[in-house]
PDB file of N, CA and C in Angstrom:
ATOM      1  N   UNK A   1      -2.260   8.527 -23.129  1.00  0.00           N
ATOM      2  CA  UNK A   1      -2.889   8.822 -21.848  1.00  0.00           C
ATOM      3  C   UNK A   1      -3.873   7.718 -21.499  1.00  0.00           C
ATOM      4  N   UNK A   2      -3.841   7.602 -20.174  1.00  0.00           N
ATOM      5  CA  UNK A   2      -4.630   6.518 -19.546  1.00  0.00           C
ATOM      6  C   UNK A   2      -6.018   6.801 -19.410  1.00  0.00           C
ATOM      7  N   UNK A   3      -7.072   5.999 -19.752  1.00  0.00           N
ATOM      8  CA  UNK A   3      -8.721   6.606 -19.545  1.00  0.00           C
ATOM      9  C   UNK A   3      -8.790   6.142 -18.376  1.00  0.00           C
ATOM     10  N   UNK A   4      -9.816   7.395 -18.219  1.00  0.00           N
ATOM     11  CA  UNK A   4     -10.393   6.785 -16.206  1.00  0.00           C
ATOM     12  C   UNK A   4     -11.275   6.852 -16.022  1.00  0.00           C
ATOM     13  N   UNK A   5     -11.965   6.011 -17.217  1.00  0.00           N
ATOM     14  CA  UNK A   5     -13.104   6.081 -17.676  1.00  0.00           C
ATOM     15  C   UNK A   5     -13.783   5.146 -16.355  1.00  0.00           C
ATOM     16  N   UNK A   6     -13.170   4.086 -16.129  1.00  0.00           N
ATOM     17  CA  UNK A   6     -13.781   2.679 -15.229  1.00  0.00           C
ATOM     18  C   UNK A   6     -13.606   3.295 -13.864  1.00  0.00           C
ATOM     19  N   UNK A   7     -12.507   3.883 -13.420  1.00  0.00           N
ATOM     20  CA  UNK A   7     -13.088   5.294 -12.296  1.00  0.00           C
ATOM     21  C   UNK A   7     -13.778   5.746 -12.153  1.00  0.00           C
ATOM     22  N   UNK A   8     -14.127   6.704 -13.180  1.00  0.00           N
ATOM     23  CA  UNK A   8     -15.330   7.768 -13.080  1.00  0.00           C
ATOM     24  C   UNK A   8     -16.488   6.841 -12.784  1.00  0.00           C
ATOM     25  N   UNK A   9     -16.882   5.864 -13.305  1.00  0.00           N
ATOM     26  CA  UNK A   9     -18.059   4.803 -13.440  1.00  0.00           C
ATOM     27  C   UNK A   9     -18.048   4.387 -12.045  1.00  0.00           C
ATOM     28  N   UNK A  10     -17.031   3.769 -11.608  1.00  0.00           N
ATOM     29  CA  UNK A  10     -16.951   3.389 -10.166  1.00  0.00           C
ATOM     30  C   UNK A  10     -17.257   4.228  -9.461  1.00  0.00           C
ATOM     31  N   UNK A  11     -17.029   5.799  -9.285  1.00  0.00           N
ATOM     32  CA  UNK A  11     -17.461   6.987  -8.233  1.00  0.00           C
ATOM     33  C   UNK A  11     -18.402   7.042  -8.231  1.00  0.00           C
ATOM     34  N   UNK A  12     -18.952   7.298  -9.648  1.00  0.00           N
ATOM     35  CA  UNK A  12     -20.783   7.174 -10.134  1.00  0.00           C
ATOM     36  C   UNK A  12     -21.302   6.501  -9.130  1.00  0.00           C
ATOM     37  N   UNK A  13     -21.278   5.003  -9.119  1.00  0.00           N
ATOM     38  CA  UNK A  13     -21.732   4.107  -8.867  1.00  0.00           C
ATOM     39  C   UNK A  13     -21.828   3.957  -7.154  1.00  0.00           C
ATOM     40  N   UNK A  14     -20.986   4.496  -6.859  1.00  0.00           N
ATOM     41  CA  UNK A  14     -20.640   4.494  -5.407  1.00  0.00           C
ATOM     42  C   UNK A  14     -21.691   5.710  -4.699  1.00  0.00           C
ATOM     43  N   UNK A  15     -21.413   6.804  -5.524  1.00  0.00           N
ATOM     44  CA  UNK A  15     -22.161   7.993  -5.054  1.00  0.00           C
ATOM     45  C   UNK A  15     -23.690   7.682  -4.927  1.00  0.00           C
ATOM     46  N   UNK A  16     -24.182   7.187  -5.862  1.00  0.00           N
ATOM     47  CA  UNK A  16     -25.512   6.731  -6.090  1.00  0.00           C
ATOM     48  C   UNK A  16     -25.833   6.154  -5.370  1.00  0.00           C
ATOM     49  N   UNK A  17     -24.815   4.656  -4.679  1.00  0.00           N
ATOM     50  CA  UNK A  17     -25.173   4.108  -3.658  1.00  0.00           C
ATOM     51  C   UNK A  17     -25.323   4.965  -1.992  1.00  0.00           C
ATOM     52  N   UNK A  18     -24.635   5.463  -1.950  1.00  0.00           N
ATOM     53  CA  UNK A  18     -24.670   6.634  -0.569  1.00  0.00           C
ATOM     54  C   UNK A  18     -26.115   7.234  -0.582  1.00  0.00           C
ATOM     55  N   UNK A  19     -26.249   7.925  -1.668  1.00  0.00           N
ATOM     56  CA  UNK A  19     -27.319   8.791  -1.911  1.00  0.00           C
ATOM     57  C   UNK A  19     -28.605   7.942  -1.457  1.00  0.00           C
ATOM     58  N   UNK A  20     -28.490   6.718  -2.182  1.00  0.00           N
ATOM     59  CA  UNK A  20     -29.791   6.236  -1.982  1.00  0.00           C
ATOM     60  C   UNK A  20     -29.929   5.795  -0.203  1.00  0.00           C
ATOM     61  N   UNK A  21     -28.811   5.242   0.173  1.00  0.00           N
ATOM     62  CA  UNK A  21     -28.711   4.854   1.518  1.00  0.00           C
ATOM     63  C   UNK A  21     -29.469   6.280   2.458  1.00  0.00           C
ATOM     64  N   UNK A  22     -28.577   7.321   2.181  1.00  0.00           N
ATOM     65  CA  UNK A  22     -28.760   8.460   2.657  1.00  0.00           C
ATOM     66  C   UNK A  22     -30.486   8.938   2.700  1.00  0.00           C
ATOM     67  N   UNK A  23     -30.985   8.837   1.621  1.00  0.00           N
ATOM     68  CA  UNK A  23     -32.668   8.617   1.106  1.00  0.00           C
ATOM     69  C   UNK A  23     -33.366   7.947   2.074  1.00  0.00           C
ATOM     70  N   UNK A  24     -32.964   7.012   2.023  1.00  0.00           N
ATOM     71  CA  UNK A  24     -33.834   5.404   2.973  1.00  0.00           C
ATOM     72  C   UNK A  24     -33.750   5.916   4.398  1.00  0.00           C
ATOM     73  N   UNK A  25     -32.811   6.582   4.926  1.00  0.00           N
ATOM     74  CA  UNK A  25     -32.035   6.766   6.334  1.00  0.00           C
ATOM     75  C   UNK A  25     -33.205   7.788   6.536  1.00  0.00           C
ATOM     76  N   UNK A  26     -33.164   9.047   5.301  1.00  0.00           N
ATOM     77  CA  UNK A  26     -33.902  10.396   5.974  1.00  0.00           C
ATOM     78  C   UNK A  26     -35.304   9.789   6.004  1.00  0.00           C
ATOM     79  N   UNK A  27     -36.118   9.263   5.442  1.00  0.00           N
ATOM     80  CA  UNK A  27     -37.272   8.926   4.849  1.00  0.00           C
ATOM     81  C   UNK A  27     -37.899   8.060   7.273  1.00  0.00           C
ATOM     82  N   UNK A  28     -36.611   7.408   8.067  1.00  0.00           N
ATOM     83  CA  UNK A  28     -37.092   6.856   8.869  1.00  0.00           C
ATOM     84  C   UNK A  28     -36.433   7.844   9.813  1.00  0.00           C
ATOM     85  N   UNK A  29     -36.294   8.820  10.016  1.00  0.00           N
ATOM     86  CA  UNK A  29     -35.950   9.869  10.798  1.00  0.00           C
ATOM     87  C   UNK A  29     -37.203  11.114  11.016  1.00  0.00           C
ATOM     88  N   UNK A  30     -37.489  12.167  11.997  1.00  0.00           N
ATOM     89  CA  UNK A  30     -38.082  13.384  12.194  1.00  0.00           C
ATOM     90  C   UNK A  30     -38.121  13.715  11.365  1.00  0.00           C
ATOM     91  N   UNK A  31     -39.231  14.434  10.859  1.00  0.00           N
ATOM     92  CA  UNK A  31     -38.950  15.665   9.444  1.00  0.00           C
ATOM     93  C   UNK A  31     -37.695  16.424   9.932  1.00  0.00           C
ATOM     94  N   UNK A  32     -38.470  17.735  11.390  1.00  0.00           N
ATOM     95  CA  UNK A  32     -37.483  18.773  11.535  1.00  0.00           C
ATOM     96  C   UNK A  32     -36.191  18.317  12.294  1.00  0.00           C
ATOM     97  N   UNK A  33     -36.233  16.868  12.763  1.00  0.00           N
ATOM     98  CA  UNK A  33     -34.715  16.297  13.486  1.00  0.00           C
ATOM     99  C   UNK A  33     -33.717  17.347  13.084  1.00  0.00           C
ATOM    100  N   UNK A  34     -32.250  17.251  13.540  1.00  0.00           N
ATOM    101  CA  UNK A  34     -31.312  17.399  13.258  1.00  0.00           C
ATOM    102  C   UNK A  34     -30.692  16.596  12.291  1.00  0.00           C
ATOM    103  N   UNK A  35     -30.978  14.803  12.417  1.00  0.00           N
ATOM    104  CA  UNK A  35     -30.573  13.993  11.795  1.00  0.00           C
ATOM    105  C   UNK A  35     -31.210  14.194  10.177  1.00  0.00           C
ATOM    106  N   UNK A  36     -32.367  14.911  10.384  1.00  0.00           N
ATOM    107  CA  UNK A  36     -32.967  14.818   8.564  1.00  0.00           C
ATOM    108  C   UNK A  36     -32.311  16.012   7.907  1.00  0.00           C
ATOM    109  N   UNK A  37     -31.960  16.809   8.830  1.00  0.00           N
ATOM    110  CA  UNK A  37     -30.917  18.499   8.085  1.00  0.00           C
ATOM    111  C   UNK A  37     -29.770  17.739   7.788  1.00  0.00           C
ATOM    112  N   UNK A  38     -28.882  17.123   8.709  1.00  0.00           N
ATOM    113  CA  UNK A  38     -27.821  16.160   8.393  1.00  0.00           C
ATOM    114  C   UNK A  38     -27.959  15.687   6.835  1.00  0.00           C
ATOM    115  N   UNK A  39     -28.780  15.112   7.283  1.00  0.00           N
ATOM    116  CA  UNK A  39     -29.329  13.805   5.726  1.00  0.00           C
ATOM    117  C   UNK A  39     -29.524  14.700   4.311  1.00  0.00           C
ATOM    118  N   UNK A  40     -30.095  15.312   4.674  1.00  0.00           N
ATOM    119  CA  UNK A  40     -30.520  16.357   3.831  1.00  0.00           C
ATOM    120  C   UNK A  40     -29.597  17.388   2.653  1.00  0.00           C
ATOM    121  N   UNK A  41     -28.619  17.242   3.636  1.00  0.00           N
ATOM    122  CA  UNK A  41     -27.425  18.150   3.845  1.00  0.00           C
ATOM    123  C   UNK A  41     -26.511  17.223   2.471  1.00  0.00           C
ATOM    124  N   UNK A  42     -26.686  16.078   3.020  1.00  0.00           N
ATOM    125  CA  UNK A  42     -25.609  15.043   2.657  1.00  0.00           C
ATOM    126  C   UNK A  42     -25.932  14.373   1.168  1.00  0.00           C
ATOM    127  N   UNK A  43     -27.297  14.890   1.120  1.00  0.00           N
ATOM    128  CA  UNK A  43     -28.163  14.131  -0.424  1.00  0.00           C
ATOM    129  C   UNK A  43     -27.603  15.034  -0.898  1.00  0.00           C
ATOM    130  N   UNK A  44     -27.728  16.500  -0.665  1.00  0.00           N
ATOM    131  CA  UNK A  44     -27.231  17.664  -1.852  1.00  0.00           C
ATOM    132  C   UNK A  44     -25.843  17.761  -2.143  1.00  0.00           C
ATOM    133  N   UNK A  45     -25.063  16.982  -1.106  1.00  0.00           N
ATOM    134  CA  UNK A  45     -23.726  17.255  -1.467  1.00  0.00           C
ATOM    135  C   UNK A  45     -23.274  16.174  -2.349  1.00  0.00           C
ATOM    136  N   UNK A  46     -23.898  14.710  -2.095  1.00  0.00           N
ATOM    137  CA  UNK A  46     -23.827  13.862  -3.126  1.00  0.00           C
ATOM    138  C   UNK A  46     -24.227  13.830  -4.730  1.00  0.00           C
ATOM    139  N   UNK A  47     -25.690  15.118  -4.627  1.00  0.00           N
ATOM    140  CA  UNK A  47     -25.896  15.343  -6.018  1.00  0.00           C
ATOM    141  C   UNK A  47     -24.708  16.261  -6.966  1.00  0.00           C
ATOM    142  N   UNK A  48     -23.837  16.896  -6.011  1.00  0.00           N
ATOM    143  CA  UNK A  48     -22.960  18.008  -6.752  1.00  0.00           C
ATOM    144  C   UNK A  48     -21.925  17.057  -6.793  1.00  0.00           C
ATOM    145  N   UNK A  49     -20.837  16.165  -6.227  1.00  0.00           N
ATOM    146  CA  UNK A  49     -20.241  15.206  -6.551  1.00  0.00           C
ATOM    147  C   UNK A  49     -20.725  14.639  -7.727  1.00  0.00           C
ATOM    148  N   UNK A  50     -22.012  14.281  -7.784  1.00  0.00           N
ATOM    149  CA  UNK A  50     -22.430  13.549  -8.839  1.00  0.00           C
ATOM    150  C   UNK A  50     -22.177  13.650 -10.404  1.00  0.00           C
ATOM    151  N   UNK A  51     -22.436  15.473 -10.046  1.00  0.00           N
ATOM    152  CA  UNK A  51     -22.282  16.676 -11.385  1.00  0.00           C
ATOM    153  C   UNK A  51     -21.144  16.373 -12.047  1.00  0.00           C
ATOM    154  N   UNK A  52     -20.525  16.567 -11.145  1.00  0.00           N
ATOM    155  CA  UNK A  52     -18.648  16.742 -11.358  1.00  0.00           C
ATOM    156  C   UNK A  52     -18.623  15.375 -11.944  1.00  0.00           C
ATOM    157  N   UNK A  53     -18.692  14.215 -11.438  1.00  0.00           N
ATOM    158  CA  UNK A  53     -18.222  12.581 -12.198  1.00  0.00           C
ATOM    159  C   UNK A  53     -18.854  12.653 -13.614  1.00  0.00           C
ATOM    160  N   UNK A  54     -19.764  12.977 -13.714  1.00  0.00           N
ATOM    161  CA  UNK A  54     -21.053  12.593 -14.925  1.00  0.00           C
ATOM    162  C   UNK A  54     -20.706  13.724 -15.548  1.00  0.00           C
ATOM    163  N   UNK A  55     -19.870  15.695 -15.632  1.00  0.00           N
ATOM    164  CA  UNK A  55     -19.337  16.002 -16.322  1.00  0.00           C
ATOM    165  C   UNK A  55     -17.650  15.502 -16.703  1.00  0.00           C
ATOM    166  N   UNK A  56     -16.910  14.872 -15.967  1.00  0.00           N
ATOM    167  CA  UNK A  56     -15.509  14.314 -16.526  1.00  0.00           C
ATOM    168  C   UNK A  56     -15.954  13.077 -17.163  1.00  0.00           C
ATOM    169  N   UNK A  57     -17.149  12.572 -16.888  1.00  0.00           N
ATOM    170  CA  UNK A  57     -17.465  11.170 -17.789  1.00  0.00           C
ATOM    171  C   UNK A  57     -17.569  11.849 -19.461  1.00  0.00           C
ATOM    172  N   UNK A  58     -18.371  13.057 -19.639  1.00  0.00           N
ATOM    173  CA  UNK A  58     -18.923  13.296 -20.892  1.00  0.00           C
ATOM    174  C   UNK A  58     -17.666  14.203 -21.466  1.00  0.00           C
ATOM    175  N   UNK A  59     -16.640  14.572 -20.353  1.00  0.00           N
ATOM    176  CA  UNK A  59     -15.267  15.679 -21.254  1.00  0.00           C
ATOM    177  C   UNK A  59     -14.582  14.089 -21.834  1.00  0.00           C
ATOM    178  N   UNK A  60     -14.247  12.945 -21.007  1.00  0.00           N
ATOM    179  CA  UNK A  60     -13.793  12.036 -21.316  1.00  0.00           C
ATOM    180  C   UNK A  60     -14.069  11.312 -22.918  1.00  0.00           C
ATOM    181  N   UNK A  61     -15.886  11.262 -22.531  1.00  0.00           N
ATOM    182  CA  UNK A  61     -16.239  10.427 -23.845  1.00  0.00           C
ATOM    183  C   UNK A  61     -16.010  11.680 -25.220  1.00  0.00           C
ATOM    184  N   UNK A  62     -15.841  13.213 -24.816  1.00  0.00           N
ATOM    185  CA  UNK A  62     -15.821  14.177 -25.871  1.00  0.00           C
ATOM    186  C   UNK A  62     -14.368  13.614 -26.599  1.00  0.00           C
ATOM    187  N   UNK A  63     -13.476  14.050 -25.464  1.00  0.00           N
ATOM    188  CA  UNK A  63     -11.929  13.697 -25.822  1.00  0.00           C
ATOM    189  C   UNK A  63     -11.944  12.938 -26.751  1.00  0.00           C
ATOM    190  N   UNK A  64     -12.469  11.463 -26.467  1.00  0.00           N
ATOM    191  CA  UNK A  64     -12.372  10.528 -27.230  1.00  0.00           C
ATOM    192  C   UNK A  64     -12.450  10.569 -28.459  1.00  0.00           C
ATOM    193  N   UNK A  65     -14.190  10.815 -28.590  1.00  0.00           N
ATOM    194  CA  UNK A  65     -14.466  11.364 -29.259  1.00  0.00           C
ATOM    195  C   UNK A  65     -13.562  12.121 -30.887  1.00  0.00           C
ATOM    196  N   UNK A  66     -13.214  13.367 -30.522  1.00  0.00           N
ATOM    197  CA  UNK A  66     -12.404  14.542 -31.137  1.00  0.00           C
ATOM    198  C   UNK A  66     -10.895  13.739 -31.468  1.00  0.00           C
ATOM    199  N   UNK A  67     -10.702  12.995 -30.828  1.00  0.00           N
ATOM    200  CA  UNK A  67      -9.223  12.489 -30.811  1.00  0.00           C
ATOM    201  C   UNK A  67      -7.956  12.873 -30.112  1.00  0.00           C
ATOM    202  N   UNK A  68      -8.620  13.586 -29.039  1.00  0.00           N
ATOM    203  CA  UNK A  68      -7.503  13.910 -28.286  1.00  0.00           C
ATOM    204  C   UNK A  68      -6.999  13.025 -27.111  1.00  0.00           C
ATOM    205  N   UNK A  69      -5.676  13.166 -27.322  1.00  0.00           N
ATOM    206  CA  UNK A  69      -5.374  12.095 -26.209  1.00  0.00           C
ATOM    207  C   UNK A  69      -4.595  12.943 -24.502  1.00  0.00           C
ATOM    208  N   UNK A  70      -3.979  13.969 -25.246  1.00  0.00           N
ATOM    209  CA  UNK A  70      -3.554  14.906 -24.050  1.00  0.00           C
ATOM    210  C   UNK A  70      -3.725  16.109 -23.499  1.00  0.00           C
ATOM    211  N   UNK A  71      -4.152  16.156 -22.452  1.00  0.00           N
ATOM    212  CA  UNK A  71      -5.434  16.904 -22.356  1.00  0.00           C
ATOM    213  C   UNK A  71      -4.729  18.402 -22.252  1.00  0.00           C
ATOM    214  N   UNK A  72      -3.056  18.224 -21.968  1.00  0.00           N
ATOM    215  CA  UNK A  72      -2.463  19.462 -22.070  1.00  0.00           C
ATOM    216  C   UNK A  72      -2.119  20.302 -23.306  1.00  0.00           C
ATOM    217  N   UNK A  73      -2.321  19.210 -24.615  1.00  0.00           N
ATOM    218  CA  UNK A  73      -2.498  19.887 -25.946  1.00  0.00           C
ATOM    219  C   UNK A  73      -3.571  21.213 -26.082  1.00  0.00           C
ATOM    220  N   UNK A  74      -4.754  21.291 -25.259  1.00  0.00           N
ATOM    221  CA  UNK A  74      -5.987  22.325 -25.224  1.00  0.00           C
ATOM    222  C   UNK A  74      -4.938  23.482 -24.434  1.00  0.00           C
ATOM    223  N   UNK A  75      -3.977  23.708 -24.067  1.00  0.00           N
ATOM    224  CA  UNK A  75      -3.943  24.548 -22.925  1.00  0.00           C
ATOM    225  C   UNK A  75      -2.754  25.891 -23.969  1.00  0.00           C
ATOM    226  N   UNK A  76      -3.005  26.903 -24.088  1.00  0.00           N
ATOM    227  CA  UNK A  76      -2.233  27.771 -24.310  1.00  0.00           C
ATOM    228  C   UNK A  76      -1.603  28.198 -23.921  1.00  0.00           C
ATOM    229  N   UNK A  77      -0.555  28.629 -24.252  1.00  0.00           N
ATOM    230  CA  UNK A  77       1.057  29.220 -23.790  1.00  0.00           C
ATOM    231  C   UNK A  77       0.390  31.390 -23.695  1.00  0.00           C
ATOM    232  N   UNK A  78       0.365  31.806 -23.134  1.00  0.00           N
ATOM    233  CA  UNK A  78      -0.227  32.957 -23.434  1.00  0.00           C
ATOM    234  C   UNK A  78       0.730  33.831 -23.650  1.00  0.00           C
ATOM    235  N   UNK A  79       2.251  33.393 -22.609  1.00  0.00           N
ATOM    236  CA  UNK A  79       3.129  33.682 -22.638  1.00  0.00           C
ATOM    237  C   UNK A  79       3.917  34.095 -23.709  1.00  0.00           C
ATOM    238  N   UNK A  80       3.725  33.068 -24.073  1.00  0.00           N
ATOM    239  CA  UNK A  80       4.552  33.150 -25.886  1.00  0.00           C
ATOM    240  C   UNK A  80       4.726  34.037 -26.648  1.00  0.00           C
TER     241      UNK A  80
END
């Protein structure tokens, strides 16, 4: 199996950049604007994106880790 590891890093990296843009943007806007609820709006949704990359970064480095290479080996047949 292929790591996507240099993915995940790249989303990271990207998200962070938005976020901060997004930061700088609200910081020269109205408090109660529309544009700072917007902004506002848009920091929190970047922090939960964030969650998600930075938890498949740490299932990734676990995998590794443990030695698993396919991630469908974890999955049970219940059926069976």
């Amino acid at each position: 199996m292929k790591s996507n590891s240099g993915l995940v890093a790249k989303g990271i990296e990207q998200i962070l950049e938005l976020s901060a843009v997004a930061q700088i943007n609200r910081r020269r806007v109205a408090k109660d604007s529309p544009a700072f609820h917007n902004l506002t709006g848009a920091i929190a949704a970047y922090g939960k994106v964030l969650a998600i990359f930075v938890a498949l970064e740490q299932l990734e480095e676990f995998d590794t880790v443990i030695g698993r290479r396919d991630p469908s080996a974890c999955v049970v047949d219940r059926a069976a």
